[in-house]
Protein backbone atom coordinates (compact mmCIF):
# COMPACT_ATOMS: atom_id res chain seq x y z
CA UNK A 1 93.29 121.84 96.21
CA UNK A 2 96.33 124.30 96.35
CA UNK A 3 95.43 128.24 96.35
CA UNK A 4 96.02 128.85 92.46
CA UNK A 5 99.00 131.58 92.93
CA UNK A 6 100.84 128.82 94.88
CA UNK A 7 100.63 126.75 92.48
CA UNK A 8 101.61 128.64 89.68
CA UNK A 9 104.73 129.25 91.89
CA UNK A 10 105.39 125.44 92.62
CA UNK A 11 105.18 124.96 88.19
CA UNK A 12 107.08 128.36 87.51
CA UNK A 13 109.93 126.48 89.53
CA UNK A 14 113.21 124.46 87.70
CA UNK A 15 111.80 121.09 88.52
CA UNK A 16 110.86 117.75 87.42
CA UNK A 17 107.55 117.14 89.09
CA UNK A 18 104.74 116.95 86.63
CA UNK A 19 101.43 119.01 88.22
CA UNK A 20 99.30 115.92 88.96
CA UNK A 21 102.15 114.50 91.38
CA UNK A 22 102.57 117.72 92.87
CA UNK A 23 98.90 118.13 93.50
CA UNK A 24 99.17 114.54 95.28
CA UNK A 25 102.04 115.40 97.29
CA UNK A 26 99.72 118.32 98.58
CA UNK A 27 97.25 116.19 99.33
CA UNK A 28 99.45 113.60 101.34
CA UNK A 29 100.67 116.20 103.30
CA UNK A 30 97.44 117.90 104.26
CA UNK A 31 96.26 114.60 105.59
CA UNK A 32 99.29 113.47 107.31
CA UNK A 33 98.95 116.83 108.89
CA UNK A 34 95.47 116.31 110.07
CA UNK A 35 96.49 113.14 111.56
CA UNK A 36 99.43 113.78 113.50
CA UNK A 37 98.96 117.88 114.00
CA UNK A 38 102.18 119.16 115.39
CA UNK A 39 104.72 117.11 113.94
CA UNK A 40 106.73 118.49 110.97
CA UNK A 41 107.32 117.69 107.06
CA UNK A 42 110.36 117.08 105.49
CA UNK A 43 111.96 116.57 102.28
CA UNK A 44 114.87 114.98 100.83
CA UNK A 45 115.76 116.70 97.61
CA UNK A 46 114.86 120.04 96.75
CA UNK A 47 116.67 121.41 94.15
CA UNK A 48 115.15 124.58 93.09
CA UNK A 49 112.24 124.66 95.09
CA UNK A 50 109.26 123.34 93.06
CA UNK A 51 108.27 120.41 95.40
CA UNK A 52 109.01 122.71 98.38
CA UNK A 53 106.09 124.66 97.54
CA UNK A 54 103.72 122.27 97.46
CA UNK A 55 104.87 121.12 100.75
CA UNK A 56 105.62 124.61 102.14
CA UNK A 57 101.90 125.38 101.51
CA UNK A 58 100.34 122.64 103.25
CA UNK A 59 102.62 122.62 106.29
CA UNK A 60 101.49 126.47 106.13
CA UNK A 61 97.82 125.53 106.28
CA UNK A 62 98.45 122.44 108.80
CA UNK A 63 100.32 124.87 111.36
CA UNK A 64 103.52 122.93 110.89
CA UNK A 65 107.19 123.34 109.25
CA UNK A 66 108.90 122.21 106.35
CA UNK A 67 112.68 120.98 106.42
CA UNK A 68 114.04 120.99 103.09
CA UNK A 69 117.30 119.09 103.05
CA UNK A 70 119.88 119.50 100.18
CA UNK A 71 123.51 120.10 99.80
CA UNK A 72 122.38 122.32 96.52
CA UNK A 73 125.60 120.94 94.23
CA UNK A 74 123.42 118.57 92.25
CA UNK A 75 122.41 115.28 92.12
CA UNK A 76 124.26 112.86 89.86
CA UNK A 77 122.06 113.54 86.70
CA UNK A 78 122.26 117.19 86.67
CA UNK A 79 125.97 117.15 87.00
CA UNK A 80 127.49 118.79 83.37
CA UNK A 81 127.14 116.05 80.64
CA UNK A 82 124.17 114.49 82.04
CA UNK A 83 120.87 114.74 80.56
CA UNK A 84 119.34 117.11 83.25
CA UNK A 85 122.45 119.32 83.73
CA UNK A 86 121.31 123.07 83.79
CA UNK A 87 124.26 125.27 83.41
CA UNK A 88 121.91 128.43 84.14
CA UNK A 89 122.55 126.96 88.14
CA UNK A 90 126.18 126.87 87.72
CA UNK A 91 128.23 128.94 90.32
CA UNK A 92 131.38 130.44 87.49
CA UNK A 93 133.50 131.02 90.74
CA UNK A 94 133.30 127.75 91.67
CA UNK A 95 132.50 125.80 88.79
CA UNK A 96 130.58 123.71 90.53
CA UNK A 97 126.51 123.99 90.64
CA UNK A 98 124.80 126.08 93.49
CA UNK A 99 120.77 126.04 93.55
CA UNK A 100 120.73 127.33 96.78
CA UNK A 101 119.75 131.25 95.22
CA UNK A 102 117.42 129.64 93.13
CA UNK A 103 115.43 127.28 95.81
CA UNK A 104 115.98 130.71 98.14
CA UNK A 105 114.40 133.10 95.86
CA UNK A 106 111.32 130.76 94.98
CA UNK A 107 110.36 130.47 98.72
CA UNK A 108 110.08 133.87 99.31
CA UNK A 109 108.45 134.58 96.03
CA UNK A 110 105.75 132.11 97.15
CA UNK A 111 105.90 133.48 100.30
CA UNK A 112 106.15 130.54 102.82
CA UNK A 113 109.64 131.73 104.18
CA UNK A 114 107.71 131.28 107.62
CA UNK A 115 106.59 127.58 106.60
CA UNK A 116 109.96 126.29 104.75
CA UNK A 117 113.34 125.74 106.86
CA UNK A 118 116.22 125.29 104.68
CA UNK A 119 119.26 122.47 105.86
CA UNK A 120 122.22 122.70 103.47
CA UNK A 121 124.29 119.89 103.56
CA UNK A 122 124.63 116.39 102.91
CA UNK A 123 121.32 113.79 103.73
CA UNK A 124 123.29 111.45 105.42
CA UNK A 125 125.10 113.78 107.74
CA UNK A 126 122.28 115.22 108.49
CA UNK A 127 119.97 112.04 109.09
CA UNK A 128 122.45 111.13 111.45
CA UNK A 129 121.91 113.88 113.69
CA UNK A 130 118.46 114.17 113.37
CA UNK A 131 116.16 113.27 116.45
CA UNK A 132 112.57 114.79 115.24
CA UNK A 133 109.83 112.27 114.50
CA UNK A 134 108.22 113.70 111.16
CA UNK A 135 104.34 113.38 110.12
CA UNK A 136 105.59 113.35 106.85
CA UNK A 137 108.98 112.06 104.45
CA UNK A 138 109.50 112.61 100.77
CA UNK A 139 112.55 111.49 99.43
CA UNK A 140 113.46 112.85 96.52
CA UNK A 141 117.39 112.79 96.97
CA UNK A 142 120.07 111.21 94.74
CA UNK A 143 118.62 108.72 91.87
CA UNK A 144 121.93 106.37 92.07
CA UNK A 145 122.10 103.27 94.28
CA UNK A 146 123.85 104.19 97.21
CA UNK A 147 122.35 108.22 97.08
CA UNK A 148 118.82 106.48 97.58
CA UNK A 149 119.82 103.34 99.79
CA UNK A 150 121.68 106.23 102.27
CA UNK A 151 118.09 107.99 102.25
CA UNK A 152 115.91 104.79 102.94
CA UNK A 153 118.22 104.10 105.99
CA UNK A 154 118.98 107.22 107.04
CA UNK A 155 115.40 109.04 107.13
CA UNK A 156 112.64 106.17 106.98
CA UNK A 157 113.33 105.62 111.20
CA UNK A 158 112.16 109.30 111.82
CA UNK A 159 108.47 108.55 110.24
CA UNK A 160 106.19 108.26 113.49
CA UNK A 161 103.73 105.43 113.39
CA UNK A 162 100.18 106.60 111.26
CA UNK A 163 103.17 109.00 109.50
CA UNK A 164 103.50 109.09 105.54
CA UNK A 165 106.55 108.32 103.37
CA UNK A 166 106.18 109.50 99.96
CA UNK A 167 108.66 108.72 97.47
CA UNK A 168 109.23 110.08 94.13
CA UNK A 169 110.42 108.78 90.39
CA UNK A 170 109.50 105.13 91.63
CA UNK A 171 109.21 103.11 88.00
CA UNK A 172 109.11 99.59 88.34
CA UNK A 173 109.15 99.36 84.35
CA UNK A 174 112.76 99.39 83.99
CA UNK A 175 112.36 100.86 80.21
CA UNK A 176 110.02 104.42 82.23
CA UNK A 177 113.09 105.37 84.59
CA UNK A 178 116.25 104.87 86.48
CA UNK A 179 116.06 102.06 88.88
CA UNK A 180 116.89 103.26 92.55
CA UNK A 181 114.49 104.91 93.99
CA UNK A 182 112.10 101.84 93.55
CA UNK A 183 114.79 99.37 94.34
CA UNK A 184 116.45 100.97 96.87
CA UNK A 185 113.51 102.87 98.86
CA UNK A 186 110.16 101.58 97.52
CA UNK A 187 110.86 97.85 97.89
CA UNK A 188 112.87 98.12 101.21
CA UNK A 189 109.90 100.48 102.84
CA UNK A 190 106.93 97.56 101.50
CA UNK A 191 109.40 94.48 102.48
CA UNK A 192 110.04 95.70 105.77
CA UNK A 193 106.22 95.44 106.79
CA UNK A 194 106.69 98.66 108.39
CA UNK A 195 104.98 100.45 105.03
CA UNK A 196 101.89 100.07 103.37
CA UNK A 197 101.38 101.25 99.99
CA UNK A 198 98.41 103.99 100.31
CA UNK A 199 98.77 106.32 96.80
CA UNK A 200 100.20 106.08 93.40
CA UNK A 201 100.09 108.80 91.14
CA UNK A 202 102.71 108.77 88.02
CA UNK A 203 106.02 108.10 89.57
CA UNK A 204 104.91 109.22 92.76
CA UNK A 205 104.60 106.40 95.67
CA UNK A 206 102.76 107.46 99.16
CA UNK A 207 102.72 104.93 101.81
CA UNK A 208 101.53 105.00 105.47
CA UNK A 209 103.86 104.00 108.18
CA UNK A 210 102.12 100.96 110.50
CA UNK A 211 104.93 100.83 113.10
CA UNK A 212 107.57 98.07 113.91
């Protein structure tokens, strides 16, 4: 289980992961860093910070890092006139949001600055350039189609064999949640025979990567 004061930091965080899916995501990533020590975490999505810490501490206690990818303008749903807008996040010089202060300021206040590497900028730029094989993947990016199909493609290649891909607000009840992240990452990863399905815990999806 998480220490307690990390914890309280990953739920004191703007976020939409409930406590139980957190706690799972800490779990996945403990054991995918016991089983391929050395090799880094990363996440795709990070908004204000509250999945980071979860991560952040178990790539703290596993000896590894964390690399939080976001552009930190938003996805598509918190944009203004959506339900999860948040105009608290909203830059007024820019008009435009900016989450970057916010995901900043909860990483230090849960200490795990040391643990927790910060890339601003767009996933798919970024997957393109990226050359790391990763122990562990959580996508948790853009919620519309081609936001989450740009994820699958882009990141999924970097997950070393006996790595984990964990992917969140998967509903395959149409009427419980938006569509894309099940259709667009969840289906392709357990089609493509690469992925097994190893966890389920709400909307949360964690799945062990079997090779080619």
């Amino acid at each position: 289980m998480i220490d307690p004061e990390l914890r309280g930091h990953a739920l004191a965080a703007k976020g939409f992961m409930p406590a139980d899916e957190g706690d799972a995501l800490y779990e996945a990533a403990l054991e995918a860093g016991s089983r391929l020590p050395g090799l880094a975490f990363l996440e795709v999505g990070s908004y204000c910070g509250r999945s980071t810490v979860w991560l952040g501490a178990a790539a703290r206690e596993r000896d590894t890092v964390l690399f939080a990818v976001d552009h930190h303008r938003g996805s598509e749903e918190n944009q203004a006139g959506w339900e999860h807008h948040d105009p608290s996040v909203v830059d007024p010089r820019v008009g435009r949001m900016d989450t970057l202060p916010v995901f900043r300021a909860t990483v230090h206040d849960a200490g795990l600055e040391a643990s927790v590497v910060a890339i601003v900028g767009q996933s798919p730029t970024v997957a393109r350039h990226w050359c790391t094989p990763l122990s562990l993947l959580f996508i948790d990016g853009g919620h519309g189609v081609d936001p989450a199909r740009a994820d699958y493609e882009g990141w999924t290649p970097h997950v070393a064999v006996g790595g984990t891909l964990a992917i969140h607000d998967v509903f395959p009840d149409p009427a419980a949640g938006g569509r894309p992240p099940y259709e667009q990452i969840f289906l392709p990863a357990l089609q493509s025979g690469r992925f097994e399905l190893v966890g389920t815990t709400g909307s949360l999806r964690v799945m062990r990567c079997l090779g080619c």
